[in-house]
C-alpha atoms as a PDB file:
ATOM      1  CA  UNK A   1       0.000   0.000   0.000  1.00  0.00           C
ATOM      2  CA  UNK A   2       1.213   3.750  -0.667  1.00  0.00           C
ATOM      3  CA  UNK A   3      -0.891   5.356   1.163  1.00  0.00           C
ATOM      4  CA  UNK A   4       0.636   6.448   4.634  1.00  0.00           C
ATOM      5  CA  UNK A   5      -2.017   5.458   7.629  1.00  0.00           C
ATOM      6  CA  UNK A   6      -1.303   6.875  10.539  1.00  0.00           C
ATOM      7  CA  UNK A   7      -0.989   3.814  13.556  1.00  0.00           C
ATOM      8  CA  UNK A   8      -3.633   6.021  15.321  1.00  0.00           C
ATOM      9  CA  UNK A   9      -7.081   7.326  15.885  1.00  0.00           C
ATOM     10  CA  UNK A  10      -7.517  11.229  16.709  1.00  0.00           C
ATOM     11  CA  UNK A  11      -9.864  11.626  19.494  1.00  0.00           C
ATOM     12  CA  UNK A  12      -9.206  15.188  20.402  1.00  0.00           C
ATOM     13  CA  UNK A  13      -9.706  17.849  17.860  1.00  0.00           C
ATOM     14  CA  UNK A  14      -8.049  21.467  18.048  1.00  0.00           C
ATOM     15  CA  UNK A  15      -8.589  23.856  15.298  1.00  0.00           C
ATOM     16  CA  UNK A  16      -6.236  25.814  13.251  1.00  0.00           C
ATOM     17  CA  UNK A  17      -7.170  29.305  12.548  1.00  0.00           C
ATOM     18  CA  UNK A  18      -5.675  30.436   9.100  1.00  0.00           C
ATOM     19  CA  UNK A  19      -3.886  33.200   8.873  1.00  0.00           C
ATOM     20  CA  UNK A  20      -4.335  35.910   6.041  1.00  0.00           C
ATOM     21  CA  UNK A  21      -1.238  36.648   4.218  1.00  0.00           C
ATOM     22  CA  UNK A  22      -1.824  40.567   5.374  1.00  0.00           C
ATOM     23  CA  UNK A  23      -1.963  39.366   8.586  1.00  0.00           C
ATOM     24  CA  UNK A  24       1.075  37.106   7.765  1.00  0.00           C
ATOM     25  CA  UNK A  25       2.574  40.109   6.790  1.00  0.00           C
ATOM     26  CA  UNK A  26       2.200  42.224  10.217  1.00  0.00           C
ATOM     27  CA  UNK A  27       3.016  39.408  12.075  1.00  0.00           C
ATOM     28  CA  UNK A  28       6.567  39.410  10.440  1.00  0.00           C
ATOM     29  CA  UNK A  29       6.676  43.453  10.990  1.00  0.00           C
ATOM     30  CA  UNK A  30       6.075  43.730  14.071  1.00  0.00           C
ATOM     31  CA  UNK A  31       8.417  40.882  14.759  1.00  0.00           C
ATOM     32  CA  UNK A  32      11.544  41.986  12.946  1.00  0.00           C
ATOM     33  CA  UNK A  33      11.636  38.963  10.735  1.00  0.00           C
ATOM     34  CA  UNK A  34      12.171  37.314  13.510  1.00  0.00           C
ATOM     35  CA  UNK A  35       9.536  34.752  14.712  1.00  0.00           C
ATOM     36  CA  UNK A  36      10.941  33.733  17.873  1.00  0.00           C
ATOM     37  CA  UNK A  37      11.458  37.466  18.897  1.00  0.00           C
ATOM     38  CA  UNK A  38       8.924  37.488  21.894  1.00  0.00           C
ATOM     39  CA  UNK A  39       9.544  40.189  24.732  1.00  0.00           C
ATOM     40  CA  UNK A  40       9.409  37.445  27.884  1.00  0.00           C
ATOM     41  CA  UNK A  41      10.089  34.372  27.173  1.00  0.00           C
ATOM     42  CA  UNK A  42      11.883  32.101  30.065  1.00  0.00           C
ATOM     43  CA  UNK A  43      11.925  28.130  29.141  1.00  0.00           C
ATOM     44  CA  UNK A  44      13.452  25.931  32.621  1.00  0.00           C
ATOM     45  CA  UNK A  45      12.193  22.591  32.566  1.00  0.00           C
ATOM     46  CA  UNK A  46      13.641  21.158  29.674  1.00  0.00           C
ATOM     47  CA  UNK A  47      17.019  20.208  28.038  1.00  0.00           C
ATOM     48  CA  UNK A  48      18.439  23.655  28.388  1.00  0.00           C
ATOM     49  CA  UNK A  49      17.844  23.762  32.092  1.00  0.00           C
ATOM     50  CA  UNK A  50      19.727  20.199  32.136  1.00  0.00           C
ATOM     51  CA  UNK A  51      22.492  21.906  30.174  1.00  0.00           C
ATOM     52  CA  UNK A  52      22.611  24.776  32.391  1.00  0.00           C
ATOM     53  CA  UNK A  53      23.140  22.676  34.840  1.00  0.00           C
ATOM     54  CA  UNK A  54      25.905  20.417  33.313  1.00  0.00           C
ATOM     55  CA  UNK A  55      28.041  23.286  32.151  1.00  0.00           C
ATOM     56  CA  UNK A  56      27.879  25.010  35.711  1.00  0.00           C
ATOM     57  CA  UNK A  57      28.851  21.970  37.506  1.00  0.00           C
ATOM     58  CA  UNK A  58      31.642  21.090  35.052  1.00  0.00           C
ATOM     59  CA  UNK A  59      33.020  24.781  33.863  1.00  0.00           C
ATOM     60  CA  UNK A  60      33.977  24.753  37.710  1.00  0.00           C
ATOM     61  CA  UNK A  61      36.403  21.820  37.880  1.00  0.00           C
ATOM     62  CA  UNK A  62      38.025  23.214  34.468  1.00  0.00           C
ATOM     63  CA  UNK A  63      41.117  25.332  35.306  1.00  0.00           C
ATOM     64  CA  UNK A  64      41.645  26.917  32.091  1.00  0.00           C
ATOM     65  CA  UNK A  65      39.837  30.067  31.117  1.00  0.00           C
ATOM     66  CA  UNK A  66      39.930  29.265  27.477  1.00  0.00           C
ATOM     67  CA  UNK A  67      38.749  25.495  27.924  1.00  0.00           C
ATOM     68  CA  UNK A  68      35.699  26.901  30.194  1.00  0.00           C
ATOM     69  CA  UNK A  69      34.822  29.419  26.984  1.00  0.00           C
ATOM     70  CA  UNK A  70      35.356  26.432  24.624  1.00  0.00           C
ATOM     71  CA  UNK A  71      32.464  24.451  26.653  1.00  0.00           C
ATOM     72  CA  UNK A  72      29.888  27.216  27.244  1.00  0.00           C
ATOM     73  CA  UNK A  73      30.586  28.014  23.245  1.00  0.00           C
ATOM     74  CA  UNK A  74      30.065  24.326  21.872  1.00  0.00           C
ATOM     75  CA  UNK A  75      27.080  24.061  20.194  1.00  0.00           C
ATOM     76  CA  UNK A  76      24.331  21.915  21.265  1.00  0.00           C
ATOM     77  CA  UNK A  77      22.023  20.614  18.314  1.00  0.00           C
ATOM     78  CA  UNK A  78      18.909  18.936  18.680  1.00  0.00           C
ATOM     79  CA  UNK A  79      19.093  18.813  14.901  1.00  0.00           C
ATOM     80  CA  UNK A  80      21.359  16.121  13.449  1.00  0.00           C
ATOM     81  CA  UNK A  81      23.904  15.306  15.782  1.00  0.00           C
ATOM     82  CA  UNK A  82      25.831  11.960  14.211  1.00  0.00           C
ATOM     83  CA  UNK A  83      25.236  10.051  17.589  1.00  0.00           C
ATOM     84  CA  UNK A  84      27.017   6.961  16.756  1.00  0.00           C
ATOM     85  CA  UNK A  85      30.249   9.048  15.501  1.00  0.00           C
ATOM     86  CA  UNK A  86      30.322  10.813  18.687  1.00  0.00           C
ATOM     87  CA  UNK A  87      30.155   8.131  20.475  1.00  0.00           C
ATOM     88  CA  UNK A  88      32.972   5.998  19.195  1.00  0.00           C
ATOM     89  CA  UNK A  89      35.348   9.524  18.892  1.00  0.00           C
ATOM     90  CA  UNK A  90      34.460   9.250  23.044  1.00  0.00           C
ATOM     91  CA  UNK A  91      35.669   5.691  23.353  1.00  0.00           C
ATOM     92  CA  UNK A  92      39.099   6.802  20.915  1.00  0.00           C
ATOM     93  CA  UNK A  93      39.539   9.470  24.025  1.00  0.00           C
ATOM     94  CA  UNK A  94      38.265   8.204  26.940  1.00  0.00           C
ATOM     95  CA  UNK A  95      35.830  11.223  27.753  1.00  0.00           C
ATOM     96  CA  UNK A  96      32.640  10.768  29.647  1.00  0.00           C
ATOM     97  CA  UNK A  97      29.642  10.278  27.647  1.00  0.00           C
ATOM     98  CA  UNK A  98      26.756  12.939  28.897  1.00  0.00           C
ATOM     99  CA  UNK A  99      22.924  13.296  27.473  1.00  0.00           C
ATOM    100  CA  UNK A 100      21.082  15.896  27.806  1.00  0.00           C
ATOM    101  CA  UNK A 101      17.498  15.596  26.706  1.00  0.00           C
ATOM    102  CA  UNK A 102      14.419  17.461  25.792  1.00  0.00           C
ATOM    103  CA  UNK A 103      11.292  15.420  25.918  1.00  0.00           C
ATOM    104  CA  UNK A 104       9.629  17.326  24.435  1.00  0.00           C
ATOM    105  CA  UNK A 105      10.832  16.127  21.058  1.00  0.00           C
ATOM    106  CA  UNK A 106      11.385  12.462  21.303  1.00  0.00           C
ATOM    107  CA  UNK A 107      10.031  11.624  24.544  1.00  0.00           C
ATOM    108  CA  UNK A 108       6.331  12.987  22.794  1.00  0.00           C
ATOM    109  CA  UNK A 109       5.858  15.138  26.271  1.00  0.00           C
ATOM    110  CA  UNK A 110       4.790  18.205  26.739  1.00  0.00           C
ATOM    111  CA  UNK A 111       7.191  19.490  28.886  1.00  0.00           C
ATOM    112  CA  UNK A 112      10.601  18.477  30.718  1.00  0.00           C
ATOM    113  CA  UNK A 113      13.948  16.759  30.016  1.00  0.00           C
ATOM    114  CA  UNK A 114      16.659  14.936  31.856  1.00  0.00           C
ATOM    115  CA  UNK A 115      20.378  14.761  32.139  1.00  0.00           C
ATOM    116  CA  UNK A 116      22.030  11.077  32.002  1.00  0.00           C
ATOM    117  CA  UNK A 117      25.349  10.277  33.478  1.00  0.00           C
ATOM    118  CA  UNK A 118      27.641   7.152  35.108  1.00  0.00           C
ATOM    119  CA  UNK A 119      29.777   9.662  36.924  1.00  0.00           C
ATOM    120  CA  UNK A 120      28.124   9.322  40.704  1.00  0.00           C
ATOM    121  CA  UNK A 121      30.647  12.212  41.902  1.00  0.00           C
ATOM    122  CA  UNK A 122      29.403  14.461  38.860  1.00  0.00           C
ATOM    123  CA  UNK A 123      25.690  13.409  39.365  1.00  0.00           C
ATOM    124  CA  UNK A 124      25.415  14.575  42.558  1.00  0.00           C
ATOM    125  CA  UNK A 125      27.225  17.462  42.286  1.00  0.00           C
ATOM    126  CA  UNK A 126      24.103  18.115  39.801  1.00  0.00           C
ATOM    127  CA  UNK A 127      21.612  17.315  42.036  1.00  0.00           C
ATOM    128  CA  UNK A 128      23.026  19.580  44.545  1.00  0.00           C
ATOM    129  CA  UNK A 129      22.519  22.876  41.889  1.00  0.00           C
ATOM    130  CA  UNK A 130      19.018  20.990  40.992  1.00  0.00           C
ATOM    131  CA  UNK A 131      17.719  21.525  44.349  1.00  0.00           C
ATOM    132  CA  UNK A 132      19.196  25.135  44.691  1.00  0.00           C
ATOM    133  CA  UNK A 133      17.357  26.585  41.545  1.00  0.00           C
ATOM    134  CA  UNK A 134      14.912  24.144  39.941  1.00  0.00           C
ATOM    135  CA  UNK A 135      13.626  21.794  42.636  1.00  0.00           C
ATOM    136  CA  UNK A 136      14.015  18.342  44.224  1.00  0.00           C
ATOM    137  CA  UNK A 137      15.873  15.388  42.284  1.00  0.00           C
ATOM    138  CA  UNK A 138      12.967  13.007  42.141  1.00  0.00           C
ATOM    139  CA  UNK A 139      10.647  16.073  40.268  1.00  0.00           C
ATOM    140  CA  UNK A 140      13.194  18.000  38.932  1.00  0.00           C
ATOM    141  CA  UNK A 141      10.621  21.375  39.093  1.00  0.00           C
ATOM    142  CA  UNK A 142       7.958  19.472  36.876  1.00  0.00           C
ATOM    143  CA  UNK A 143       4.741  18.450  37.965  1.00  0.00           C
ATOM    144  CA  UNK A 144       3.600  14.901  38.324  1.00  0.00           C
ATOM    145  CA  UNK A 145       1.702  14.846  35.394  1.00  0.00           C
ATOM    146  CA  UNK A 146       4.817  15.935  33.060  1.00  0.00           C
ATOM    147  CA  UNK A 147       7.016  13.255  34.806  1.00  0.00           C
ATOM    148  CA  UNK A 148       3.754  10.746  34.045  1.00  0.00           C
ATOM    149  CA  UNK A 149       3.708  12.232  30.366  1.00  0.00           C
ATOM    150  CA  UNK A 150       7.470  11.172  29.896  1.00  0.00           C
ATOM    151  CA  UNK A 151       7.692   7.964  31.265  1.00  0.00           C
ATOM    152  CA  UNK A 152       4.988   6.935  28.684  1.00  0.00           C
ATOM    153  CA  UNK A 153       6.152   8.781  25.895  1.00  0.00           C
ATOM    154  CA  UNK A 154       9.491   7.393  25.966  1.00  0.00           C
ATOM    155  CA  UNK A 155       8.247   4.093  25.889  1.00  0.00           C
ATOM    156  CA  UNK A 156       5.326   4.984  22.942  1.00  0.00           C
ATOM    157  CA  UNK A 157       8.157   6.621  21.143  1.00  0.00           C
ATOM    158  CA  UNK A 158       9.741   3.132  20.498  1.00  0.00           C
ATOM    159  CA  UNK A 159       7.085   1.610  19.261  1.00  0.00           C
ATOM    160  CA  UNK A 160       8.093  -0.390  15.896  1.00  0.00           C
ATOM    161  CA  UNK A 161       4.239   0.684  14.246  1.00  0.00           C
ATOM    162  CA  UNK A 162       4.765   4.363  15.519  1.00  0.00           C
ATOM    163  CA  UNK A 163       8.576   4.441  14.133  1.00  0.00           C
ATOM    164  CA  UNK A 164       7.703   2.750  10.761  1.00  0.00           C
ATOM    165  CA  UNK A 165       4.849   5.743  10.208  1.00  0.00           C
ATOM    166  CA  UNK A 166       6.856   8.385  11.944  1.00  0.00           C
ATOM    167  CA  UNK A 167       9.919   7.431   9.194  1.00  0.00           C
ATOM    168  CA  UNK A 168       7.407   7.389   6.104  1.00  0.00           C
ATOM    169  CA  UNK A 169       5.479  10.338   6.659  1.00  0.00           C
ATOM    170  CA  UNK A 170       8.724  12.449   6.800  1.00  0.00           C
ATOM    171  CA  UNK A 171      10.039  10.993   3.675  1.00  0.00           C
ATOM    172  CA  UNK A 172       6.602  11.403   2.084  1.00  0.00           C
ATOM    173  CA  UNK A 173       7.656  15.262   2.684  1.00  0.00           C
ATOM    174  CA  UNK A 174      10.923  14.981   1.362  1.00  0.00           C
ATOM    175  CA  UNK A 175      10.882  12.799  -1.106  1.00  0.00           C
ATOM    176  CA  UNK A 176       7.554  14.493  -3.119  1.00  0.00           C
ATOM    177  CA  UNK A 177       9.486  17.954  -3.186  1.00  0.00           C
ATOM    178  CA  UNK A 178      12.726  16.054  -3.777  1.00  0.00           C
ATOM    179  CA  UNK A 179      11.010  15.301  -7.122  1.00  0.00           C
ATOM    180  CA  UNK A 180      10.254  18.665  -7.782  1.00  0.00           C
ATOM    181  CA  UNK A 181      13.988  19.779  -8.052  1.00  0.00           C
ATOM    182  CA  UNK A 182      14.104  21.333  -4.168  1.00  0.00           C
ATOM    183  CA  UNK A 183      17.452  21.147  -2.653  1.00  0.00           C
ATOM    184  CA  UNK A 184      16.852  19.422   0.832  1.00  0.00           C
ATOM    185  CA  UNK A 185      19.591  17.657   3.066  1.00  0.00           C
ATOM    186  CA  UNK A 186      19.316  13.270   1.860  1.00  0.00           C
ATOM    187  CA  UNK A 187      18.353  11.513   3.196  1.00  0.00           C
ATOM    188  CA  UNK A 188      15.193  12.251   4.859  1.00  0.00           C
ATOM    189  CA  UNK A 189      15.560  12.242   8.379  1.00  0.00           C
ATOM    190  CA  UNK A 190      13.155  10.873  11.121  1.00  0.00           C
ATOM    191  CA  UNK A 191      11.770  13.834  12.747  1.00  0.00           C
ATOM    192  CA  UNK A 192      12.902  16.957  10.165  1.00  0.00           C
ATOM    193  CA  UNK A 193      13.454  17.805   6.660  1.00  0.00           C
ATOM    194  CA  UNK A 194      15.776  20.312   6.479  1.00  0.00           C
ATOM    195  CA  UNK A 195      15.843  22.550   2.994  1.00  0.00           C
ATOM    196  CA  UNK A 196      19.471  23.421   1.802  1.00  0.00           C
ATOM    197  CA  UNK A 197      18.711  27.295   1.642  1.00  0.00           C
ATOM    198  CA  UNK A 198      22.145  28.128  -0.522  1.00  0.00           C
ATOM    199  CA  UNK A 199      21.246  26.239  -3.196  1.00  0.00           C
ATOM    200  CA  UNK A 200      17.488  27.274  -3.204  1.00  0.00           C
ATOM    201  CA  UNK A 201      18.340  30.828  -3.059  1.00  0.00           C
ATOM    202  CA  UNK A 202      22.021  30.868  -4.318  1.00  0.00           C
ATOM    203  CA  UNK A 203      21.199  34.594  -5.700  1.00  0.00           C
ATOM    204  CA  UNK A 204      21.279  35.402  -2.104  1.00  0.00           C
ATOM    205  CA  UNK A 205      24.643  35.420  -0.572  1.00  0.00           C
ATOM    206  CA  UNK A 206      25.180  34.336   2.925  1.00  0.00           C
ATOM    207  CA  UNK A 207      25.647  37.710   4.392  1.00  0.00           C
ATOM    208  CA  UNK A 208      22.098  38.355   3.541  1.00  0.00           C
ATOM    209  CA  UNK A 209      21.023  35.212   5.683  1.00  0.00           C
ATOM    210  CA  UNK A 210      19.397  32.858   2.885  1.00  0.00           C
ATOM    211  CA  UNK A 211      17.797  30.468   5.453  1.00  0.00           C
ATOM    212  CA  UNK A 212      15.749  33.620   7.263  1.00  0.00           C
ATOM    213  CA  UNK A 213      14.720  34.833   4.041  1.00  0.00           C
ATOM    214  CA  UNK A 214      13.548  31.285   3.460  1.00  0.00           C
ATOM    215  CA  UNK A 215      11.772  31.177   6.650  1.00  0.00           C
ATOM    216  CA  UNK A 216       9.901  34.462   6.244  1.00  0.00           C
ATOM    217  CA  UNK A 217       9.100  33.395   2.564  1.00  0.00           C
ATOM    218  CA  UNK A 218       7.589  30.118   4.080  1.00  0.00           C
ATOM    219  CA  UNK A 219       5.362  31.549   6.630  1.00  0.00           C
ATOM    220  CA  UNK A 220       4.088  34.412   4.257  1.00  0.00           C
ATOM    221  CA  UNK A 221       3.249  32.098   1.549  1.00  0.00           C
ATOM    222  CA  UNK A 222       1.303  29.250   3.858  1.00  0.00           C
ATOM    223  CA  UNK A 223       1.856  30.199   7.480  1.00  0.00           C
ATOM    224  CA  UNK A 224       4.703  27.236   7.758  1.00  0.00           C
ATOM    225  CA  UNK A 225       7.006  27.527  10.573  1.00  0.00           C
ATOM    226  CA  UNK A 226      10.223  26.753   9.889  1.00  0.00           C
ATOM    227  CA  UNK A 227      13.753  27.486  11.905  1.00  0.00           C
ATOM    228  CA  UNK A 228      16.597  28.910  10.127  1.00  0.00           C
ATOM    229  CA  UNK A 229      20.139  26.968  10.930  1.00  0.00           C
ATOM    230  CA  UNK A 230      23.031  28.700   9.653  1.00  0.00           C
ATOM    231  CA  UNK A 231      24.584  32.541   9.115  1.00  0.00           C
ATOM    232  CA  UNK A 232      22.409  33.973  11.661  1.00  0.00           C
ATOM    233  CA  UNK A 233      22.437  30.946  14.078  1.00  0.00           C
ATOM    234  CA  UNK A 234      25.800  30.314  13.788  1.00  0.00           C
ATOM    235  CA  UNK A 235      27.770  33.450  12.567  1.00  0.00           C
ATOM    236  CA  UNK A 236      30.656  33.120  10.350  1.00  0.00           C
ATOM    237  CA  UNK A 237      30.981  29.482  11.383  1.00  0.00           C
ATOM    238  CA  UNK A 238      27.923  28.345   9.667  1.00  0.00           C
ATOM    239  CA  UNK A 239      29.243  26.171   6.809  1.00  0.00           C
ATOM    240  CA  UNK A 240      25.442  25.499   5.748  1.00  0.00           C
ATOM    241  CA  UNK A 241      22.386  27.466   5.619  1.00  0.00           C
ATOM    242  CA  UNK A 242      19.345  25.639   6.245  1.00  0.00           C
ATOM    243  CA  UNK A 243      15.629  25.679   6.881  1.00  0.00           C
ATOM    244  CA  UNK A 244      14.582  23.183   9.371  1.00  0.00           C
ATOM    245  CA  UNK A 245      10.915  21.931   9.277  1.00  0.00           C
ATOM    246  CA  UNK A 246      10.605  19.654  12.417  1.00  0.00           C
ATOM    247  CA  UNK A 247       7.275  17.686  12.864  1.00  0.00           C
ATOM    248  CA  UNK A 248       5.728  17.711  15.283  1.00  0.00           C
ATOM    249  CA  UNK A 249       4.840  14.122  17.028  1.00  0.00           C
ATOM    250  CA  UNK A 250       1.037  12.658  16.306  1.00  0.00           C
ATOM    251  CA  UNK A 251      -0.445  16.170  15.370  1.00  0.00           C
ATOM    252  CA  UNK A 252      -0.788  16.481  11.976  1.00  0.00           C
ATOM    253  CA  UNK A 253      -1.980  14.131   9.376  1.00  0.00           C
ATOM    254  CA  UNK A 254      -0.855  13.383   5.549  1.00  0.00           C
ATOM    255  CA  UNK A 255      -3.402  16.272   4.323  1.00  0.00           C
ATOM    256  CA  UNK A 256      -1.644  18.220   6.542  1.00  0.00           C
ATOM    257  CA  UNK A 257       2.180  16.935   4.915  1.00  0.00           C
ATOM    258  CA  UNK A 258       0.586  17.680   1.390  1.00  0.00           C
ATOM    259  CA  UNK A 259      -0.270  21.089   2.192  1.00  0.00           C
ATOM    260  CA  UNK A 260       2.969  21.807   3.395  1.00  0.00           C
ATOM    261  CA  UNK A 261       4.301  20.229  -0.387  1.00  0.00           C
ATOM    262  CA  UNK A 262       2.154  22.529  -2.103  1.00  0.00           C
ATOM    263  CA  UNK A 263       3.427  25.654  -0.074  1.00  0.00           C
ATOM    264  CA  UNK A 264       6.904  24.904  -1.003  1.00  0.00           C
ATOM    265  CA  UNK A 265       6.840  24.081  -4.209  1.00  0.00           C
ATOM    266  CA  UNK A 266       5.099  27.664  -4.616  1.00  0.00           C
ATOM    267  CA  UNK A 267       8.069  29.450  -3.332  1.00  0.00           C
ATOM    268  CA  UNK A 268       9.913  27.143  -5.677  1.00  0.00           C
ATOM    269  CA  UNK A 269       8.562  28.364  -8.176  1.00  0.00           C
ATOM    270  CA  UNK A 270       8.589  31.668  -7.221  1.00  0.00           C
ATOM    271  CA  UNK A 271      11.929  31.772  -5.433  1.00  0.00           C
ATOM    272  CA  UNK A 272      14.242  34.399  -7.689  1.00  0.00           C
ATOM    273  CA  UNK A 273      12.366  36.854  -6.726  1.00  0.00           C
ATOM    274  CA  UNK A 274      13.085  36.199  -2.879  1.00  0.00           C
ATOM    275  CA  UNK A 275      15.206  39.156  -1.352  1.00  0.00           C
ATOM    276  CA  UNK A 276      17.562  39.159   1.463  1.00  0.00           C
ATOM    277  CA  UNK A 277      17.756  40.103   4.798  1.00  0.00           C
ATOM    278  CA  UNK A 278      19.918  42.696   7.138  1.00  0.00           C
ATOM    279  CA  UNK A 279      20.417  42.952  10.699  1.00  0.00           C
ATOM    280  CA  UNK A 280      19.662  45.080  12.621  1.00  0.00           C
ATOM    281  CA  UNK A 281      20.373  44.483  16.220  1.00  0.00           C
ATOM    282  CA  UNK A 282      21.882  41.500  17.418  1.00  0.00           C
ATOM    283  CA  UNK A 283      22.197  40.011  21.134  1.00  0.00           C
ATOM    284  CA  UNK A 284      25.931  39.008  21.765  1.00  0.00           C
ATOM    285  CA  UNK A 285      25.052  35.111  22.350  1.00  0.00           C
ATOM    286  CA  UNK A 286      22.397  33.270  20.704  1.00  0.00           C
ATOM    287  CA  UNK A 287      21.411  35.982  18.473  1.00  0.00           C
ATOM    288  CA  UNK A 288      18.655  33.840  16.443  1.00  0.00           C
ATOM    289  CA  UNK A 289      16.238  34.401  19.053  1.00  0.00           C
ATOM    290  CA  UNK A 290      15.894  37.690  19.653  1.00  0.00           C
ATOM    291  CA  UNK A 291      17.448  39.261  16.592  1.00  0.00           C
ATOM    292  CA  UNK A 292      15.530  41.967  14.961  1.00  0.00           C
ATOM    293  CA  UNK A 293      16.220  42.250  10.886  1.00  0.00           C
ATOM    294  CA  UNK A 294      14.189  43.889   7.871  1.00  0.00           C
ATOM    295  CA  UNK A 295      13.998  42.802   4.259  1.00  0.00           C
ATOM    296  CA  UNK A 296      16.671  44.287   1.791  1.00  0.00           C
ATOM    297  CA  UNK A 297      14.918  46.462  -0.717  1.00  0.00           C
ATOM    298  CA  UNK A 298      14.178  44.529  -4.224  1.00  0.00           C
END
C-alpha cells in the first residue's frame, strides 16, 4: 500500500485558525523577521535547564579560562547530531559520555527533560545545583503529570508501528518535493526535513542570511514555521544554511504533509524573486532568538 495510515485514531480535535497573508505580513513586521522574537520568554524545565546545569557543575572543575569558553561556546544541536560518531570519537579518548534531553521532542511530552550520566561524583554534584534553583531530584521542578507524560512517551516513542509511520510520513515530505527539483539535506531524516537554503536561493549570498529569508518566505506564503540553521544561528561558522521543518509528534496528518508540499513548491517556483535580509540588532550570544532584521529592498 502507498498510502501512509497513521498507527492512530484522533480523538481530540483542536482547530487551526488560518492566517491571512496581510496578517502574515504584520506578524513578520512587528516581529523583525524574527519569529521567535517574543519580549518574555523564560523556558526551565527542559534540556536547556539540564544543560545549564551540566556546564555550571563542570566549567567549575576546568582550570583553564579558554577550555571553560570552549564548553559554554560548543554548540548543542537537537538537529542532526551523528550520535554513533560521537560516540565511538568518546571511546578513541576516553571522555565521559553525557545526554542531555528534551522530551519534548522524542520523549512525545509536553514538557521536561533529563540529564544522564555514570559519573556518581558528577551526578550529585548536579543534584546539589538541581535543588538550589529548579527543585528536588525526584521532580526536577515538573509536575507529576509531566514526569507521568514522559515515562509513557518514551516508551510509545519506540514503538516499531509508531517508528515505521513516523519514518514514512517524513520521507513522504521529502521525497515528493525532492522530485520537484528542491534542494533538501538526503536523506530524509526521522523527525525533520531540512531545505538546503544556498542552493534554493544561491542569488542570495550568505551575508544576507538565505535560510531567514527562506523562513519568512515560508510563513508568508502558507503560514509554515520553519527554523533557520546557519549565518544567523551560527555566525561566520555556519558552513550550511538551512531551513529546518521539524514535525511535530502525532499532530498532523498526511493532508496536513501535502499542504505543506504545495506551499513549497510555490516558493519554488517563485523563489528568484526572494530578497535578502539585514540585521539590525543583534544580542551578543544566541542571536537567532531575539534578533531583529528587515527585508533588503528589491
Amino acid at each position: 500500500m502507498k498510502t501512509i495510515i497513521e498507527p492512530f485514531r484522533v480523538k481530540v480535535v483542536e482547530p487551526i485558525k488560518m492566517t491571512t497573508r496581510d496578517e502574515r505580513e504584520g506578524f513578520l513586521t512587528d516581529t523583525a523577521y524574527n519569529i521567535f522574537g517574543f519580549k518574555q520568554v523564560i523556558p526551565m524545565k527542559q534540556g536547556r535547564a539540564a544543560e545549564r546545569i551540566l556546564f555550571s557543575v563542570m566549567c567549575k572543575a576546568v582550570s583553564s579560562p579558554i577550555t571553560q569558553i570552549s564548553i559554554r561556546r560548543a554548540p548543542t544541536s537537537n538537529t542532526s547530531a551523528p550520535k554513533r560518531s560521537i560516540y565511538r570519537f568518546r571511546n578513541s579518548i576516553n571522555l565521559p559520555l553525557i545526554i542531555t534531553m528534551s522530551a519534548k521532542k522524542d520523549g512525545m511530552a509536553n514538557i521536561g527533560g533529563f540529564l544522564c550520566t555514570n559519573d556518581d561524583l558528577l551526578a550529585q554534584q548536579q543534584k546539589d545545583l538541581l535543588i538550589l534553583t529548579e527543585g528536588y531530584p525526584t521532580y526536577g521542578g515538573l509536575a507529576g503529570r509531566d514526569l507521568e507524560a514522559i515515562a509513557v512517551g518514551v516508551q510509545e516513542a519506540l514503538e516499531e508501528d509508531y517508528l515505521r509511520y513516523r519514518i514514512a510520513s517524513t520521507a513522504y515530505l521529502g521525497n515528493h518535493i525532492a522530485e520537484q527539483g528542491v534542494p533538501i539535506v538526503q536523506p530524509p531524516g526521522g523527525h525533520a526535513i531540512y531545505l538546503d537554503a544556498r542552493a534554493f536561493l544561491p542569488h542570495i549570498p550568505e551575508t544576507q542570511f538565505p535560510g531567514v529569508a527562506l523562513a519568512v518566505e515560508l510563513y508568508l506564503e502558507g503560514g509554515i514555521r520553519s527554523v533557520e540553521i546557519g549565518s544567523l544561528m551560527f555566525g561566520a561558522a555556519a558552513r550550511m544554511d538551512l531551513v529546518r521543518l521539524a514535525i511535530p509528534r502525532r499532530v498532523y496528518t498526511q493532508s496536513h504533509i501535502d499542504y505543506v508540499v504545495e506551499i513549497i513548491l510555490q516558493v519554488w517556483k517563485k523563489r528568484g524573486s526572494i530578497r535578502g535580509f539585514r540585521l539590525l540588532h543583534e544580542a551578543p550570544f544566541l542571536r537567532h532568538f531575539t534578533a531583529r532584521l528587515e527585508p533588503l529592498p528589491g
